[in-house]
PDB file of N, CA and C in Angstrom:
ATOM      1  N   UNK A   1     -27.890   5.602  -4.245  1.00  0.00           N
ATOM      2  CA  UNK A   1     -27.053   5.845  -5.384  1.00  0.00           C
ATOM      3  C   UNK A   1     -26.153   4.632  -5.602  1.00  0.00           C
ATOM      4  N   UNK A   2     -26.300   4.256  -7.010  1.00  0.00           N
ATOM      5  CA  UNK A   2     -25.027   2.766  -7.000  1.00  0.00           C
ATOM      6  C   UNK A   2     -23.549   3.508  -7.381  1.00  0.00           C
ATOM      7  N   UNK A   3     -22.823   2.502  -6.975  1.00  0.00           N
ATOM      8  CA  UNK A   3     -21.708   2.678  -7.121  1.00  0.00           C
ATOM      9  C   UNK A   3     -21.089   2.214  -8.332  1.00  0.00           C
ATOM     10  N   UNK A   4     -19.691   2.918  -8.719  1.00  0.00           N
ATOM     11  CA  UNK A   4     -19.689   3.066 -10.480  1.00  0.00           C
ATOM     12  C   UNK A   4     -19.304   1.360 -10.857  1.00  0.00           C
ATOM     13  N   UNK A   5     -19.207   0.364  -9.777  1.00  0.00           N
ATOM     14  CA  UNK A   5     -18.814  -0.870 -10.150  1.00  0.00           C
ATOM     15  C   UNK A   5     -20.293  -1.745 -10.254  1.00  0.00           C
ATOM     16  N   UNK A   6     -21.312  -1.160 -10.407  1.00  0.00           N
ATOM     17  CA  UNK A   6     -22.835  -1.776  -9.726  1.00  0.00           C
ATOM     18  C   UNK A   6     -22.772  -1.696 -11.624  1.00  0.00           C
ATOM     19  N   UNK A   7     -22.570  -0.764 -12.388  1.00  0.00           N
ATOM     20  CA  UNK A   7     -22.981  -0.610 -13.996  1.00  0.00           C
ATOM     21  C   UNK A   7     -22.205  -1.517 -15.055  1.00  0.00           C
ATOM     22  N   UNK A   8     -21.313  -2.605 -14.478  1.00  0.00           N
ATOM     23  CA  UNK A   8     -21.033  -3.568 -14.968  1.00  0.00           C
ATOM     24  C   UNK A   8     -21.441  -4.837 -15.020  1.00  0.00           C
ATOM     25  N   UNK A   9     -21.643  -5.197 -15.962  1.00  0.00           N
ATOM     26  CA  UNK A   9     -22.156  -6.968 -16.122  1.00  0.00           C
ATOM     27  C   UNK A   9     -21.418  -7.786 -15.626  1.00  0.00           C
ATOM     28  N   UNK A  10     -21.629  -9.009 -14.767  1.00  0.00           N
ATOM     29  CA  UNK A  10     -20.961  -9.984 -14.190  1.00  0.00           C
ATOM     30  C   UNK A  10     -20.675 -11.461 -15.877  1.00  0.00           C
ATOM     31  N   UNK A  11     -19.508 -11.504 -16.239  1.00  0.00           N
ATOM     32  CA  UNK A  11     -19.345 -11.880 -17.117  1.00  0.00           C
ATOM     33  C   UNK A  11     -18.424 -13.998 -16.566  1.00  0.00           C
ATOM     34  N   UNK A  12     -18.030 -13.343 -15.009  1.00  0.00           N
ATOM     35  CA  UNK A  12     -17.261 -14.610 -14.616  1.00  0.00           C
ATOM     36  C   UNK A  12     -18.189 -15.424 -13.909  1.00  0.00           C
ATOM     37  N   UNK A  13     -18.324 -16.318 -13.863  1.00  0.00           N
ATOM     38  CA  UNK A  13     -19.081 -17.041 -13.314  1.00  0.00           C
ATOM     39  C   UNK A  13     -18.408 -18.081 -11.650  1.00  0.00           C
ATOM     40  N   UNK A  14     -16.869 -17.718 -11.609  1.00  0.00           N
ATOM     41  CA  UNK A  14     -16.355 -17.977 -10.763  1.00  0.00           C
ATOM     42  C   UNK A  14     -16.376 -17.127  -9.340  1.00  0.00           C
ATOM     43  N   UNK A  15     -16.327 -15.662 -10.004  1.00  0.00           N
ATOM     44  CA  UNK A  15     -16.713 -14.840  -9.012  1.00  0.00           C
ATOM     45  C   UNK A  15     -17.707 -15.088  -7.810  1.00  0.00           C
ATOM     46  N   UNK A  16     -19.275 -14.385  -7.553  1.00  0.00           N
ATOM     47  CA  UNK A  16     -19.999 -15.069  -6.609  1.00  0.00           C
ATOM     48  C   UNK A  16     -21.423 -14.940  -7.138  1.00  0.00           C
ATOM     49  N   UNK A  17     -21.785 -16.271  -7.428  1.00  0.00           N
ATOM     50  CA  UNK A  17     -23.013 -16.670  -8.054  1.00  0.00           C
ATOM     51  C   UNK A  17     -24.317 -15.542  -7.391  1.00  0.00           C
ATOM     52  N   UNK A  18     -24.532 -15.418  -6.081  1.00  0.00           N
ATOM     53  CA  UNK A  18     -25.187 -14.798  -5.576  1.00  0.00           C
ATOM     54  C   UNK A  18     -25.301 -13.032  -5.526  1.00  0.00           C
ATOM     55  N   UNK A  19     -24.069 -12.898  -6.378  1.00  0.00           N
ATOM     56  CA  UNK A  19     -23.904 -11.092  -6.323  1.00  0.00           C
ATOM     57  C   UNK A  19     -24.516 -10.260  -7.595  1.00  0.00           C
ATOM     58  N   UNK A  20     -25.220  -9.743  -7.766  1.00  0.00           N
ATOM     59  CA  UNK A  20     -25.514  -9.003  -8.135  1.00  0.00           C
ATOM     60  C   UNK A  20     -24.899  -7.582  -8.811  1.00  0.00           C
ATOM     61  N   UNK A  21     -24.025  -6.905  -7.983  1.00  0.00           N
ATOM     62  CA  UNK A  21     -23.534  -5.618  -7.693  1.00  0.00           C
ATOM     63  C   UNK A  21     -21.957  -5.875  -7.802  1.00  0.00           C
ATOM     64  N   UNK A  22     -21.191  -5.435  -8.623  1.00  0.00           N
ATOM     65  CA  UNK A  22     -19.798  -5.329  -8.666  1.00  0.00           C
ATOM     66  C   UNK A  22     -18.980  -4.736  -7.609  1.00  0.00           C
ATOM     67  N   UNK A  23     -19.382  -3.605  -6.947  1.00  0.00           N
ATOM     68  CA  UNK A  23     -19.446  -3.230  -5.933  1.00  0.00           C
ATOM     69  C   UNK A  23     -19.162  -4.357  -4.425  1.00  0.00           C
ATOM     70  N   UNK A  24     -19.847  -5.073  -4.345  1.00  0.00           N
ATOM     71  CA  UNK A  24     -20.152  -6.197  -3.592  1.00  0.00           C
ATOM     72  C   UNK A  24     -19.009  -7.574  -3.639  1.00  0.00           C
ATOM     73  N   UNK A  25     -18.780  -7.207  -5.177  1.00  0.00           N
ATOM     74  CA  UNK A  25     -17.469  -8.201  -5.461  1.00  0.00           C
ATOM     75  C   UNK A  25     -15.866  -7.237  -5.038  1.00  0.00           C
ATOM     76  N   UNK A  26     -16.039  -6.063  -5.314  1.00  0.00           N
ATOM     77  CA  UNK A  26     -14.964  -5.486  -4.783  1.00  0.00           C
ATOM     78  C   UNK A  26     -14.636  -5.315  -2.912  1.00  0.00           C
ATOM     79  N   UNK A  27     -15.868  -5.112  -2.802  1.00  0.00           N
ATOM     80  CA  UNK A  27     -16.026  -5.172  -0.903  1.00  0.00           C
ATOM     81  C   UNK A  27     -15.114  -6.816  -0.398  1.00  0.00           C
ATOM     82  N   UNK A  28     -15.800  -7.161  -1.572  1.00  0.00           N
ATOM     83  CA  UNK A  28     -15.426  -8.921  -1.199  1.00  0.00           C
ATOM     84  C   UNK A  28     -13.541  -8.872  -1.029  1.00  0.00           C
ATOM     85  N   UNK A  29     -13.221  -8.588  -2.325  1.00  0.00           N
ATOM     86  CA  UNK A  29     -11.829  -8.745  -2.789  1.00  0.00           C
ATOM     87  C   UNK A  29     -10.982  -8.156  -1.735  1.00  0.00           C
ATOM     88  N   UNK A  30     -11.527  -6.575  -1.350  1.00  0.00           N
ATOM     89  CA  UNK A  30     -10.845  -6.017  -0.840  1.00  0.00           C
ATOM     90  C   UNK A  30     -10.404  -6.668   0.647  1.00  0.00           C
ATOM     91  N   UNK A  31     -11.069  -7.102   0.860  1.00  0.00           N
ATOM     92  CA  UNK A  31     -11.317  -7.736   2.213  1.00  0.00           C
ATOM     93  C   UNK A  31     -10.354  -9.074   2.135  1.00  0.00           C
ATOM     94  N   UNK A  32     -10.536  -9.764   1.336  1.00  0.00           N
ATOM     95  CA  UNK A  32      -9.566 -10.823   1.346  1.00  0.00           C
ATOM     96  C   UNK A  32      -8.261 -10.435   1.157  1.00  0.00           C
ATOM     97  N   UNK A  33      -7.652  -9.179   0.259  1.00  0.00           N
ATOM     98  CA  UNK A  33      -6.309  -8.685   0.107  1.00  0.00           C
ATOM     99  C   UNK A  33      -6.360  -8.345   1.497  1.00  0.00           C
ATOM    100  N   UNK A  34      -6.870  -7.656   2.279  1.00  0.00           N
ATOM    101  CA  UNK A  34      -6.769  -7.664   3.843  1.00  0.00           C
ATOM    102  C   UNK A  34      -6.176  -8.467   4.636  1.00  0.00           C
ATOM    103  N   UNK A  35      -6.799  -9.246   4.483  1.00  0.00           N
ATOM    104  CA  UNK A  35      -6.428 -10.258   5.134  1.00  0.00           C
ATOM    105  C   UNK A  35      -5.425 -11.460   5.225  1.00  0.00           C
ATOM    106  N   UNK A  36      -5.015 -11.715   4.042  1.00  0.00           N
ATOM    107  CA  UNK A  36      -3.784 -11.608   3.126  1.00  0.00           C
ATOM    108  C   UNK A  36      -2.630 -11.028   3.431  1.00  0.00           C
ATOM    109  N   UNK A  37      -2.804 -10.288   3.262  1.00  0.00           N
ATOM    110  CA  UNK A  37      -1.705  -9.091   3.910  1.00  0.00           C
ATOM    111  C   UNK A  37      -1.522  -8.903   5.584  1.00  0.00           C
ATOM    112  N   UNK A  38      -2.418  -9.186   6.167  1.00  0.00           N
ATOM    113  CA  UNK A  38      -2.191  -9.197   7.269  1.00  0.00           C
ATOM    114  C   UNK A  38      -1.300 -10.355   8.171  1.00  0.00           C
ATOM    115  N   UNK A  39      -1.752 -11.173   7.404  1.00  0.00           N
ATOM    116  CA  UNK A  39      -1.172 -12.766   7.314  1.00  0.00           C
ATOM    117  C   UNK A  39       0.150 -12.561   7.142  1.00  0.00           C
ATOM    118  N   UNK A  40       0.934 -11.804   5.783  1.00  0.00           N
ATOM    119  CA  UNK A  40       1.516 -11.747   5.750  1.00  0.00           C
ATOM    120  C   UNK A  40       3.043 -11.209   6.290  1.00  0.00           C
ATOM    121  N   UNK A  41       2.125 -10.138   7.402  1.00  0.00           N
ATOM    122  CA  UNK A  41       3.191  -8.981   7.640  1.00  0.00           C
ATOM    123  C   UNK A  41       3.072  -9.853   9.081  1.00  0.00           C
ATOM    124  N   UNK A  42       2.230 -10.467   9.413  1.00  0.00           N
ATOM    125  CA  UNK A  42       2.430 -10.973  10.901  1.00  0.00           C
ATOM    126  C   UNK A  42       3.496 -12.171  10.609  1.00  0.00           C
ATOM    127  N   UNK A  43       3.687 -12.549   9.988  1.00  0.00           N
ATOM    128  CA  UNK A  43       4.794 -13.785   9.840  1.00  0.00           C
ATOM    129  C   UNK A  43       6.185 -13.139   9.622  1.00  0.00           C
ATOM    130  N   UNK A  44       5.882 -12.480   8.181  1.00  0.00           N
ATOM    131  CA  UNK A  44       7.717 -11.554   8.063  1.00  0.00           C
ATOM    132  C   UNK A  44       7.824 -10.672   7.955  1.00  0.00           C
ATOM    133  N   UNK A  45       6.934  -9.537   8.263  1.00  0.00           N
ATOM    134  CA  UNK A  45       7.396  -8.389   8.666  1.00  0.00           C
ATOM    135  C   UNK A  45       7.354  -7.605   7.684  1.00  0.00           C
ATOM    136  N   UNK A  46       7.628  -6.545   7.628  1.00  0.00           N
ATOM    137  CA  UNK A  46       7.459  -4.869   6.505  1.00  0.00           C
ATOM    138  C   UNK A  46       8.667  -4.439   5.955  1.00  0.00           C
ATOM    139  N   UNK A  47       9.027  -4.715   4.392  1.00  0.00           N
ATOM    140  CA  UNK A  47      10.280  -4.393   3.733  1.00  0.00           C
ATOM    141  C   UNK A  47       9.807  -3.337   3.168  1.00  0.00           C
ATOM    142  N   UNK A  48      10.549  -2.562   3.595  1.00  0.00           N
ATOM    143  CA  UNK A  48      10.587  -0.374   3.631  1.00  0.00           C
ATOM    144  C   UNK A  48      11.504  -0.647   1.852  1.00  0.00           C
ATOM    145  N   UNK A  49      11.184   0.146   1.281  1.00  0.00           N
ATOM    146  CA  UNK A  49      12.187   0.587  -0.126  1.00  0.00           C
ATOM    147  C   UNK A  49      13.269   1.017   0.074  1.00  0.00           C
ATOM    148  N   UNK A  50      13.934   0.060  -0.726  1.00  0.00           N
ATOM    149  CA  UNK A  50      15.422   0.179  -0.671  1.00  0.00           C
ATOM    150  C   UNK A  50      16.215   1.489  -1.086  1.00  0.00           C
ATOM    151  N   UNK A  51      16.513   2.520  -0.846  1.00  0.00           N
ATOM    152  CA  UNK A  51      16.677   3.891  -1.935  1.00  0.00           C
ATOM    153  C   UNK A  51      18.515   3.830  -1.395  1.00  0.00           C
ATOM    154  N   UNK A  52      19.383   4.356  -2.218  1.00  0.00           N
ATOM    155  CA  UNK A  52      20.245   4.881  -2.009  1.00  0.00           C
ATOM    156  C   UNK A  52      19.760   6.463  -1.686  1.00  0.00           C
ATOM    157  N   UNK A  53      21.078   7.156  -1.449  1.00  0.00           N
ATOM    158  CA  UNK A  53      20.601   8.829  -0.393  1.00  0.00           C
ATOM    159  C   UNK A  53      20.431   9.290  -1.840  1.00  0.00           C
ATOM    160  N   UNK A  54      20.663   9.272  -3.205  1.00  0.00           N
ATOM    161  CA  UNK A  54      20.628  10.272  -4.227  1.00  0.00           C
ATOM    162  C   UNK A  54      18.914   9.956  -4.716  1.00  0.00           C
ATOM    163  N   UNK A  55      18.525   8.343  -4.469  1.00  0.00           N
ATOM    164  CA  UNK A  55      17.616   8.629  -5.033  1.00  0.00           C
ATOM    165  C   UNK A  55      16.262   8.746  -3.862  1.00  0.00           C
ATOM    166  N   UNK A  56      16.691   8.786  -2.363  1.00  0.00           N
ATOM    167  CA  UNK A  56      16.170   9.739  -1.470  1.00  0.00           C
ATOM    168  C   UNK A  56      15.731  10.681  -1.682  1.00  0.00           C
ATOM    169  N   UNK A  57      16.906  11.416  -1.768  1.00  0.00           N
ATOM    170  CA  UNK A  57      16.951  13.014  -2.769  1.00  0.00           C
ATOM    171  C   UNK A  57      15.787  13.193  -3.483  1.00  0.00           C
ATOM    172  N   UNK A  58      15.941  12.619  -4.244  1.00  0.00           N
ATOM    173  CA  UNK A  58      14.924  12.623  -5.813  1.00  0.00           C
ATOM    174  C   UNK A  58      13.442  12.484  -5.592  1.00  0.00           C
ATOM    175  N   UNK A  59      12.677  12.165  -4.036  1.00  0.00           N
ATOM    176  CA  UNK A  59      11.819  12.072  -4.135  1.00  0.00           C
ATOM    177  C   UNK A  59      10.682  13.722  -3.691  1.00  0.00           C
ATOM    178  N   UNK A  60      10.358  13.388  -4.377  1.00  0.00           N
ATOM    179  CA  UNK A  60       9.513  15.143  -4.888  1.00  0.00           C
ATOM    180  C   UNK A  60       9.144  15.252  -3.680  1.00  0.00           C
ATOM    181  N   UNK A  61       8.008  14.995  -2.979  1.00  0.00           N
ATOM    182  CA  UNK A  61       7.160  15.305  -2.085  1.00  0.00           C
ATOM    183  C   UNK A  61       7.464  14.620  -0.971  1.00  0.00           C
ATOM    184  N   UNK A  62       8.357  14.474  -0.115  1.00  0.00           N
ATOM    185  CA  UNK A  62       8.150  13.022   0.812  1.00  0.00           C
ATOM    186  C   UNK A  62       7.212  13.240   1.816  1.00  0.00           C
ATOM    187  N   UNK A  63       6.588  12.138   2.218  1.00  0.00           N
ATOM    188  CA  UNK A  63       5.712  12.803   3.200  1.00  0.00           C
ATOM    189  C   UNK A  63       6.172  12.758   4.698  1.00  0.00           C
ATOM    190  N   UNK A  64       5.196  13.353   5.984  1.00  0.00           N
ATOM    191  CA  UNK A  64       6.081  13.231   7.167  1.00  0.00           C
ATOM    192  C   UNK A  64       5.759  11.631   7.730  1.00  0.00           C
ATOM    193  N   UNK A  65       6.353  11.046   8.211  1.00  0.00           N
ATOM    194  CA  UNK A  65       6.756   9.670   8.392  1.00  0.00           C
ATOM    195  C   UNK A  65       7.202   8.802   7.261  1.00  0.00           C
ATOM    196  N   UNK A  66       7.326   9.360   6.219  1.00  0.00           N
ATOM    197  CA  UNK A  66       7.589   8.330   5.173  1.00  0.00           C
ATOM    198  C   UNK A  66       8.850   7.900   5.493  1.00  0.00           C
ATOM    199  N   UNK A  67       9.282   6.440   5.284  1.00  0.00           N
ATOM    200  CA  UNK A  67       9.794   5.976   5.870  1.00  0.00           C
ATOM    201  C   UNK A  67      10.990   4.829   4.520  1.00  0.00           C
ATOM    202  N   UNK A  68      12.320   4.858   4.560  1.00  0.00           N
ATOM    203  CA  UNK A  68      13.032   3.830   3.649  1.00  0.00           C
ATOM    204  C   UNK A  68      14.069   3.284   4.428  1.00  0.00           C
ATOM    205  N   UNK A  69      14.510   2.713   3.753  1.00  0.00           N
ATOM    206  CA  UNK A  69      15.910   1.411   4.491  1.00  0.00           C
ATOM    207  C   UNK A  69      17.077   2.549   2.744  1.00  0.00           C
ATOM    208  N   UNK A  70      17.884   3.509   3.907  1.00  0.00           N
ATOM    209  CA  UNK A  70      18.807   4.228   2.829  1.00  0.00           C
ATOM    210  C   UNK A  70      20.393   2.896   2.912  1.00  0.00           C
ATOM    211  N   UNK A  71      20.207   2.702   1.701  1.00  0.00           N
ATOM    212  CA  UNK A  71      21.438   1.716   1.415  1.00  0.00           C
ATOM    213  C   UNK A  71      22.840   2.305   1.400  1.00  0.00           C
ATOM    214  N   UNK A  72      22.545   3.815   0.855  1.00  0.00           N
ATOM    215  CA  UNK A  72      23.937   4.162   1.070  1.00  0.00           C
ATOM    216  C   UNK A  72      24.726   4.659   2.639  1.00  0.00           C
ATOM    217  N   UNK A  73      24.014   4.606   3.496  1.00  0.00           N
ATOM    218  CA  UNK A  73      24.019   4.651   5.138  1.00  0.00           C
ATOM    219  C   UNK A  73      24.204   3.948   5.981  1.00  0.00           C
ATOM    220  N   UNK A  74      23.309   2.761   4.951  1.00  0.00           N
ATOM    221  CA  UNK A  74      22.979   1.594   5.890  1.00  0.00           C
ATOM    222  C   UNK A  74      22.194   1.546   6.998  1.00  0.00           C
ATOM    223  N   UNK A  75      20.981   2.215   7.348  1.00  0.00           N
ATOM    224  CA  UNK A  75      20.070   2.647   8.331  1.00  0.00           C
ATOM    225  C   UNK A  75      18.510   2.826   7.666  1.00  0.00           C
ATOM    226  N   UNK A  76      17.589   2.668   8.666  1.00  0.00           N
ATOM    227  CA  UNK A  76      16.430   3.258   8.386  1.00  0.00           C
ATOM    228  C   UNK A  76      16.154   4.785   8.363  1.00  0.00           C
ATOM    229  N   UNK A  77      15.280   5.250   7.791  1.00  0.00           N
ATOM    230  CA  UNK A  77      15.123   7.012   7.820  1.00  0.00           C
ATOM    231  C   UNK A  77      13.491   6.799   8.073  1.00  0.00           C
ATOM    232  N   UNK A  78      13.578   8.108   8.336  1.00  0.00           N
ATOM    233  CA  UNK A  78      11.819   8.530   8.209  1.00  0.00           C
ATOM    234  C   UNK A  78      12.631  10.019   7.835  1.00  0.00           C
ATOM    235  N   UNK A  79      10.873  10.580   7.010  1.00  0.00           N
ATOM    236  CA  UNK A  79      10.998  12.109   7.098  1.00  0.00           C
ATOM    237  C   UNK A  79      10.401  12.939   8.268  1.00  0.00           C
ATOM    238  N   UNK A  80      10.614  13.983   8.210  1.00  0.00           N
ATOM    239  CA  UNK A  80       9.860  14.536   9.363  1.00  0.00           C
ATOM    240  C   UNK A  80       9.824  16.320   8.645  1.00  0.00           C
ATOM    241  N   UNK A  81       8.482  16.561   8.517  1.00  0.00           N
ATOM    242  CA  UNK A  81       7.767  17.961   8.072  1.00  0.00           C
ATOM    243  C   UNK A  81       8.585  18.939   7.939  1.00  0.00           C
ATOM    244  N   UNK A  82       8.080  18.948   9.840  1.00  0.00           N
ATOM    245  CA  UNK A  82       8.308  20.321  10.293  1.00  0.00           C
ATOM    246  C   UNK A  82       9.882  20.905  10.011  1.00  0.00           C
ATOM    247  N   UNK A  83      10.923  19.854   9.866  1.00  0.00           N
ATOM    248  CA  UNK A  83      12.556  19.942   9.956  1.00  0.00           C
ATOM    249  C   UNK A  83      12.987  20.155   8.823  1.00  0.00           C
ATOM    250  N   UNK A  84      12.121  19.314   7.846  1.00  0.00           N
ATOM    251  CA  UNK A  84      12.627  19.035   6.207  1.00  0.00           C
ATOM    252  C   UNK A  84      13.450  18.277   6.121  1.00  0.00           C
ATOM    253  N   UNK A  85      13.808  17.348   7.267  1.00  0.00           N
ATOM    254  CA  UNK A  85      15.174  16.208   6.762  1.00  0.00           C
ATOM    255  C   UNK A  85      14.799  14.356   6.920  1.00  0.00           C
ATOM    256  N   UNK A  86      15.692  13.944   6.465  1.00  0.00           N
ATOM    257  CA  UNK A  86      15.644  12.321   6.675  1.00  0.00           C
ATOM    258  C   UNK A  86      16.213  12.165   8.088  1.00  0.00           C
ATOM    259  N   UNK A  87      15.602  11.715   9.054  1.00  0.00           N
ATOM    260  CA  UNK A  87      16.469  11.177  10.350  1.00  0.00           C
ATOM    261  C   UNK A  87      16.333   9.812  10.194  1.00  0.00           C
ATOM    262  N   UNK A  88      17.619   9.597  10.775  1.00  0.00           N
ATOM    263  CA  UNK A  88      18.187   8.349  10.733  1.00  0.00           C
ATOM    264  C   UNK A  88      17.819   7.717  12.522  1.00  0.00           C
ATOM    265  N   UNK A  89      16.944   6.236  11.815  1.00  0.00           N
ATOM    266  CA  UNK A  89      16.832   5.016  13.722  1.00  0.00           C
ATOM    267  C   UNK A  89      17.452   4.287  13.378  1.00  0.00           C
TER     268      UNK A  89
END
């Protein structure tokens, strides 16, 4: 079965002469943002979203480990499920 990026025409010619399958160009891409990113976080590290506590608050669903830098605290949080609250490391 192809994949829904295989039903597009290759229109760039910069992309990769040898590909065929759009699909194949996304495998590609994805892989380099990978790696990229990996690059990146090994040099400076992971900037968490900045939230003040109101707009903490405001977030609908948080999930469990989700994680911000609360400005009005001045601390990191994570959530946690089972408790329903922001704890503060």
């Amino acid at each position: 079965m192809a994949n829904d990026f295989d039903q597009f025409p290759l229109y760039d010619p910069l992309i990769r002469k040898d590909s065929t399958n759009m699909s194949d160009i996304w495998i590609d891409s994805m892989a380099t943002f990978y790696q990229n990113l990996v690059g990146y976080l090994t040099q400076f590290g992971i900037l968490p979203p900045n939230l003040t506590t109101a707009q903490r608050n405001s977030i609908n669903s948080p999930m469990n480990g989700q994680m911000i830098y609360n400005t009005t605290l001045d601390t990191m949080q994570y959530y946690k499920v089972s408790t329903g609250t922001w704890i503060s490391f």
